[in-house]
Protein backbone atom coordinates (compact mmCIF):
# COMPACT_ATOMS: atom_id res chain seq x y z
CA UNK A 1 0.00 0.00 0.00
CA UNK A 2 1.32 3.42 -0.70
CA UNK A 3 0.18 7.07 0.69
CA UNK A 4 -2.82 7.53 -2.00
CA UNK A 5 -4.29 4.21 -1.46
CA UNK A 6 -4.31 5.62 2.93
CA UNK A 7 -6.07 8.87 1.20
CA UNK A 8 -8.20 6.75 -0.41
CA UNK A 9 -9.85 5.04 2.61
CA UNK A 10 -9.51 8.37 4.77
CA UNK A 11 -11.79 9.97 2.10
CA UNK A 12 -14.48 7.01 1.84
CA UNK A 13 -14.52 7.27 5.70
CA UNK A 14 -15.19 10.83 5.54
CA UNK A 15 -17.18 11.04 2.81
CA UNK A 16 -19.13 8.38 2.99
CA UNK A 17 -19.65 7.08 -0.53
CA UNK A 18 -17.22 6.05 -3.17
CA UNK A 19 -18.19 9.17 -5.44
CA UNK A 20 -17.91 12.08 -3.12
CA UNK A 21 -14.81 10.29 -1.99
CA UNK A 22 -13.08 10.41 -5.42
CA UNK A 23 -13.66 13.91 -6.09
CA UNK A 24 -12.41 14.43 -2.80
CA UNK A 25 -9.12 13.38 -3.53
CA UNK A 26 -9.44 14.41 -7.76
CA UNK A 27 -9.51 11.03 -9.10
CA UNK A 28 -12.12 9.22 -11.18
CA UNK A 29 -14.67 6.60 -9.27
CA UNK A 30 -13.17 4.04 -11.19
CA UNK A 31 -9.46 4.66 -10.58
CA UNK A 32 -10.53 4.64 -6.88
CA UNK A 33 -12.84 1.29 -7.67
CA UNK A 34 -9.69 -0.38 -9.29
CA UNK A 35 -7.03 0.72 -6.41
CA UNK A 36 -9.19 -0.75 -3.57
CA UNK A 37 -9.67 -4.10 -5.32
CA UNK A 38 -6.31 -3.78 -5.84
CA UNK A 39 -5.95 -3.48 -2.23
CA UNK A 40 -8.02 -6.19 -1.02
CA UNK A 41 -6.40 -8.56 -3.77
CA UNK A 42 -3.34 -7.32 -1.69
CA UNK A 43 -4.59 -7.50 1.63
CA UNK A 44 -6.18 -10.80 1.48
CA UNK A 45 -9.65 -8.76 3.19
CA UNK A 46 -12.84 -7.14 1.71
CA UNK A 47 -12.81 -3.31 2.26
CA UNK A 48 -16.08 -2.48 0.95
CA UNK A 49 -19.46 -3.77 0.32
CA UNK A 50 -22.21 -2.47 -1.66
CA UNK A 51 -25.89 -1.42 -0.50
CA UNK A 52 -28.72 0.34 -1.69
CA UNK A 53 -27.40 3.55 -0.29
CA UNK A 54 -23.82 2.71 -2.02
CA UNK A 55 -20.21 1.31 -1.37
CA UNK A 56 -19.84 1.13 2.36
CA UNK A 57 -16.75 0.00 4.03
CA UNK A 58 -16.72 -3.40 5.99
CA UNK A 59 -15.06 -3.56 9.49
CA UNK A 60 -11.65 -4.42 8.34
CA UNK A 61 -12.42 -1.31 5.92
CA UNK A 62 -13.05 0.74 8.94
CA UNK A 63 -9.43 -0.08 10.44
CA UNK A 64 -7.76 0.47 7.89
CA UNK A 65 -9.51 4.08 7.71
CA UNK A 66 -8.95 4.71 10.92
CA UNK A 67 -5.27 3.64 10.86
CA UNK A 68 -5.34 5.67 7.48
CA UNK A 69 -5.36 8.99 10.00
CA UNK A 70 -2.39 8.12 11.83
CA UNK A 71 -0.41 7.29 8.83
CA UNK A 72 -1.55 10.53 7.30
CA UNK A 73 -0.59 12.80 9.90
CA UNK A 74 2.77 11.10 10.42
CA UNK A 75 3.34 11.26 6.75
CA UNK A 76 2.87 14.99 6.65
CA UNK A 77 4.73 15.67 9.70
CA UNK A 78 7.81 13.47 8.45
CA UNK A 79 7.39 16.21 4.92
CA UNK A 80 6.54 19.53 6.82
CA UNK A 81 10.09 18.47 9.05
CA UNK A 82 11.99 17.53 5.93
CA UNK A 83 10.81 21.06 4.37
CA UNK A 84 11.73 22.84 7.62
CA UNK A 85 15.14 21.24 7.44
CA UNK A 86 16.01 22.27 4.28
CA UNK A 87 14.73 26.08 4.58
CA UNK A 88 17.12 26.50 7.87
CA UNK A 89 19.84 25.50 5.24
CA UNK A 90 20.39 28.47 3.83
CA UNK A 91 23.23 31.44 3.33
CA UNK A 92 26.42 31.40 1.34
CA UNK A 93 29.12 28.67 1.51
CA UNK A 94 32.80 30.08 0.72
CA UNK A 95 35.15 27.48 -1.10
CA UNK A 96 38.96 27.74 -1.92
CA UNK A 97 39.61 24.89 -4.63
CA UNK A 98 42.77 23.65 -6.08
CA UNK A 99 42.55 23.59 -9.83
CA UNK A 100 41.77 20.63 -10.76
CA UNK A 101 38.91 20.20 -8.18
CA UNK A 102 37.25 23.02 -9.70
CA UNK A 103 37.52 21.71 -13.19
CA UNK A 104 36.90 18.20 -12.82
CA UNK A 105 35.42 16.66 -9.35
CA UNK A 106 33.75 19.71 -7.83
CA UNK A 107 31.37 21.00 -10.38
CA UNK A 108 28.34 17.94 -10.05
CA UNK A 109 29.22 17.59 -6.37
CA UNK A 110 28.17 21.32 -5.73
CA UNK A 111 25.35 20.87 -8.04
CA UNK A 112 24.07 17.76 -6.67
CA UNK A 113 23.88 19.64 -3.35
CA UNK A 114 22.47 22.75 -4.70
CA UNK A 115 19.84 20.55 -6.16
CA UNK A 116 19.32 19.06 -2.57
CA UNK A 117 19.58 22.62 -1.08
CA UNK A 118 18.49 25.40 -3.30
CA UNK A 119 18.85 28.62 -0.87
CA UNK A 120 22.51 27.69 -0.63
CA UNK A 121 25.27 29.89 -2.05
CA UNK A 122 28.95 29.24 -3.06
CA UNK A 123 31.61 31.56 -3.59
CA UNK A 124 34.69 30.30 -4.59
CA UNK A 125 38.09 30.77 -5.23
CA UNK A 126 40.22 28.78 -7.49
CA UNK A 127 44.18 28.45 -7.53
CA UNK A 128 47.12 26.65 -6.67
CA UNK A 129 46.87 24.65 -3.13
CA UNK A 130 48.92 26.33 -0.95
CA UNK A 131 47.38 29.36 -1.84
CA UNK A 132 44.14 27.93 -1.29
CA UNK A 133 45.15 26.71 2.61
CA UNK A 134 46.53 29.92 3.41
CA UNK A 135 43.15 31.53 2.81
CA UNK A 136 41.09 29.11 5.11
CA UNK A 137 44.19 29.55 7.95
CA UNK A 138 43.38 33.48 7.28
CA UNK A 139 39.37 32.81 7.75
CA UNK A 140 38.85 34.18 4.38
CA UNK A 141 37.14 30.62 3.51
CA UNK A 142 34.71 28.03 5.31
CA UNK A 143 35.93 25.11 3.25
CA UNK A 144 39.47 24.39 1.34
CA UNK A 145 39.75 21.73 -1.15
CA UNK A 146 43.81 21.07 -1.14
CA UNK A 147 45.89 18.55 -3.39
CA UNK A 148 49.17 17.40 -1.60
CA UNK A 149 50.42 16.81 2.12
CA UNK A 150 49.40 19.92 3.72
CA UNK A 151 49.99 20.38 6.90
CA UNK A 152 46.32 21.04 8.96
CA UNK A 153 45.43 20.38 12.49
CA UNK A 154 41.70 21.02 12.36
CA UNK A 155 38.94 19.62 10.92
CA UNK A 156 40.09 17.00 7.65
CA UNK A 157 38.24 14.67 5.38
CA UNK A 158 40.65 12.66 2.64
CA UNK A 159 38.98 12.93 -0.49
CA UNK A 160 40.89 10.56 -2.97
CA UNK A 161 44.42 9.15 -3.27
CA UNK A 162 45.95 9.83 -7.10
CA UNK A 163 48.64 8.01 -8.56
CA UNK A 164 51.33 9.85 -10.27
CA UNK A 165 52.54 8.88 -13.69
CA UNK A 166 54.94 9.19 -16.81
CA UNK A 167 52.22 10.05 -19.51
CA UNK A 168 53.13 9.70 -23.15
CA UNK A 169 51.23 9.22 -26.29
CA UNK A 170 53.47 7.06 -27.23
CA UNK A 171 55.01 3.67 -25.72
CA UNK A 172 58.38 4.26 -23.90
CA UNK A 173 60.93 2.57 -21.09
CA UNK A 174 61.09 4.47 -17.95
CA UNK A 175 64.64 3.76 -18.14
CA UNK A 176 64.92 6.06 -21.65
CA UNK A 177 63.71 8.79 -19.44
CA UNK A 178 66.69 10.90 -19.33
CA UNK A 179 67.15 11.21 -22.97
CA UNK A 180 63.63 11.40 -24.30
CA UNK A 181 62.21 15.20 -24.59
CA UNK A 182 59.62 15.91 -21.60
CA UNK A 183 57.33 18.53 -21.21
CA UNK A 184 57.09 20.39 -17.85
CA UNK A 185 54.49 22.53 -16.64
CA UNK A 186 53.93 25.15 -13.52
CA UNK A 187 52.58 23.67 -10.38
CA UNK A 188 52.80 24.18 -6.63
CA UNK A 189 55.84 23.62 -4.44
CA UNK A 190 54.39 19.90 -3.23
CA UNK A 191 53.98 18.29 -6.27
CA UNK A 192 57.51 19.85 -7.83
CA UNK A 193 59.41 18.57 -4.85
CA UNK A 194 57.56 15.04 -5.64
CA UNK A 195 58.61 15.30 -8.95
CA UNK A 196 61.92 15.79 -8.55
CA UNK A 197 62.27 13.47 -5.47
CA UNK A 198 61.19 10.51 -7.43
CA UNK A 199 63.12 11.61 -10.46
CA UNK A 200 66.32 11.84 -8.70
CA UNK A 201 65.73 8.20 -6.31
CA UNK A 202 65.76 7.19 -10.06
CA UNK A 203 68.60 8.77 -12.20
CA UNK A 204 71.62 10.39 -12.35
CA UNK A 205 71.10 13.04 -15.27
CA UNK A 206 68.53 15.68 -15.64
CA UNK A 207 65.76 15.21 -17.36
CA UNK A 208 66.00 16.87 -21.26
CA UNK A 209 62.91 19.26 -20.33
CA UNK A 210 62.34 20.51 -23.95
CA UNK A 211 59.09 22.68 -23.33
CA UNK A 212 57.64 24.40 -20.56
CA UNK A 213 54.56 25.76 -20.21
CA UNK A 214 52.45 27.17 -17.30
CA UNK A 215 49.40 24.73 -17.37
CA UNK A 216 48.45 21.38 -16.96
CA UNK A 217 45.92 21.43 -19.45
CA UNK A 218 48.43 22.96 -22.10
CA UNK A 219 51.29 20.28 -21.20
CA UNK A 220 48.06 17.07 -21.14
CA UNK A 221 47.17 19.43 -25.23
CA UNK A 222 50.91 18.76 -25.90
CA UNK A 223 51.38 15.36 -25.08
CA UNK A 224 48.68 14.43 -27.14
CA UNK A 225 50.43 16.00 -30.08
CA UNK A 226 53.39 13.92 -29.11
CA UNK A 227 55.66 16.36 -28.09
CA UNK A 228 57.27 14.95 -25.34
CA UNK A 229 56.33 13.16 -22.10
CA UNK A 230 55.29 14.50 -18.83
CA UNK A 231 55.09 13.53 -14.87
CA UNK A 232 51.66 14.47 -13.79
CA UNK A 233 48.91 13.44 -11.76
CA UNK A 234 46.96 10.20 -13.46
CA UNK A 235 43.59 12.05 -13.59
CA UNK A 236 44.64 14.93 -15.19
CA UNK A 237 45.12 12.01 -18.42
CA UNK A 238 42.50 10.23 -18.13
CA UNK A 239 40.31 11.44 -20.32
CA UNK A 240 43.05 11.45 -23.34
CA UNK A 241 42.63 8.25 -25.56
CA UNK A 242 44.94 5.50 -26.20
CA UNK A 243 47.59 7.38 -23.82
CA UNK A 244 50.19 5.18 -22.10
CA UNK A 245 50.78 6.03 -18.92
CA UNK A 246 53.43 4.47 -16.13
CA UNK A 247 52.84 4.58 -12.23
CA UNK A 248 55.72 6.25 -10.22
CA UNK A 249 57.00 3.61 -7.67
CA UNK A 250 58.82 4.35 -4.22
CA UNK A 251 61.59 2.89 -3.71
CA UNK A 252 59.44 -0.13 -1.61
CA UNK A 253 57.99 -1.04 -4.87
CA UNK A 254 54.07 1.13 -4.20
CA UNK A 255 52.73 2.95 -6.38
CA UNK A 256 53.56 7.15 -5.55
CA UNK A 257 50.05 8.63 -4.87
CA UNK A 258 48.57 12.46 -4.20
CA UNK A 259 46.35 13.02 -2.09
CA UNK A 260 43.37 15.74 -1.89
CA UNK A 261 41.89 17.00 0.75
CA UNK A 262 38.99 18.60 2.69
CA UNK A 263 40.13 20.91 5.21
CA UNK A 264 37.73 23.22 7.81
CA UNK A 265 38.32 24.38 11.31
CA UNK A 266 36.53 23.04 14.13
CA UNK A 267 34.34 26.28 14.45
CA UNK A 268 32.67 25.17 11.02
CA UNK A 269 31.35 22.03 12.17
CA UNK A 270 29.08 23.76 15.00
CA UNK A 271 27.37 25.82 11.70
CA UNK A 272 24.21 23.67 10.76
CA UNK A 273 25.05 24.14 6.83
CA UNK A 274 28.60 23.44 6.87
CA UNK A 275 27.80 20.49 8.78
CA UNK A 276 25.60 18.96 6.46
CA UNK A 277 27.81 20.23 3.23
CA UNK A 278 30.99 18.28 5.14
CA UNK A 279 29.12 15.20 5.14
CA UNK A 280 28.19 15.43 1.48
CA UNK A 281 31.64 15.29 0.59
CA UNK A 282 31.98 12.07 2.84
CA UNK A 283 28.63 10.68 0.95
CA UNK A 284 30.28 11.01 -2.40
CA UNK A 285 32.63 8.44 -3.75
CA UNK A 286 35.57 10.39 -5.59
């Protein structure tokens, strides 16, 4: 049984007769006819009879009716709550985002709640990580969205782990490295000093860097053209086809991985609306 067919039987009770009942509730005497012998095909029970002065409902009829009230009211209640809940969510939500969060994981996930929460705001800043931390430690921000090992003693949430990789459009030998032309590309302090960690665990000569640009989305355009190789984050590929990429590996054999963050402060998870955006993030599976 589902909320109409409770309507249903409130309204018969009520009304008295099938007829006043369906216009009660706007539907047709026969959709109501067919949904209560629906029901008692369901129920195993009669719920009405017919007499002279109409359909009248037998005494299992009249508990269900009567338990039709309670289910009603609690019905309501549960939607007039759930409505109340999401009006006190309201106000303006302000985000610092690394780059690639805004481009590629953030946009549906701020949507989706949005959707879920439509008097909610976001204002949001978008740049390189460190940049992005320093403006939640200055209060500028509620909520920072960090790639890398940040330091942060508050409030934390880890979001994904990412693999690094050698990405080329073309099949190569890690150990070819130092002689094959790479690109390289601007990016914040963390990742470079991964970079160049693994790099120098693994050779002895500098790499042939042959262009540089200041984007990863210019260095993923270039690779494709097969202009060199790069070190990068694995997502930042993955949408390129036919692309060969190689995991970094430590020097115990595991795979080298990024990680990005959530950060807050305490103070943001007493706020009703921050509360409930923090555990949207921990809802969503990166």
């Amino acid at each position: 049984m589902n909320y109409k067919d409770w309507l249903i039987l409130r309204s018969i009770s009520e009304a008295g007769n099938l007829s006043r009942a369906s216009k009660k509730i706007y539907l047709t005497q026969p959709a109501v006819t067919k949904r209560i012998q629906q029901m008692e095909k369901e129920l195993g029970v009669n719920i009405i009879y017919r007499t002279n002065r109409g359909a009248l409902l037998t005494p299992q009829g009249e508990f269900l009716a009567d338990k039709a009230l309670k289910i009603i009211t609690d019905v309501e209640n549960i939607e007039n709550d759930l409505q109340k809940m999401k009006d006190a969510l309201s106000g303006s939500i302000k985000i610092s985002a690394a780059n690639f969060m805004m481009r590629y994981r953030l946009p549906k996930a701020l949507s989706d709640f949005k959707r879920m929460y439509p008097r909610v705001d976001f204002k949001i800043e978008v740049g390189w990580s460190r940049d992005m931390l320093k403006k939640l430690q200055n209060n500028e921000v509620d909520i920072a969205f960090v790639r890398g090992d940040y330091a942060w003693r508050e409030g934390k949430q880890l979001l994904f782990l990412e693999p690094m990789c050698v990405a080329s459009i073309e099949p190569l030998e890690l150990a070819d490295l130092p002689g094959r032309k790479r690109i390289d590309y601007r990016t914040d302090d963390k990742l470079r000093e991964l970079i160049d960690r693994w790099w120098m665990q693994n050779y002895r000569e500098l790499p042939n860097i042959s262009i540089e640009v200041s984007r990863t989305d210019i260095c993923k355009e270039l690779i494709k053209s097969g202009l060199g190789y790069a070190i990068l984050p694995k997502y930042s590929v993955a949408d390129v086809p036919d692309i060969h990429t190689y995991d970094l590996m430590d020097e115990h054999g595991k795979v080298i991985v990024r990680p990005t963050w959530m950060f807050y402060s305490h103070q943001t998870e007493e706020v009703a609306l921050l509360k409930r955006f923090i555990k949207h993030f921990d809802e969503i599976d990166f």
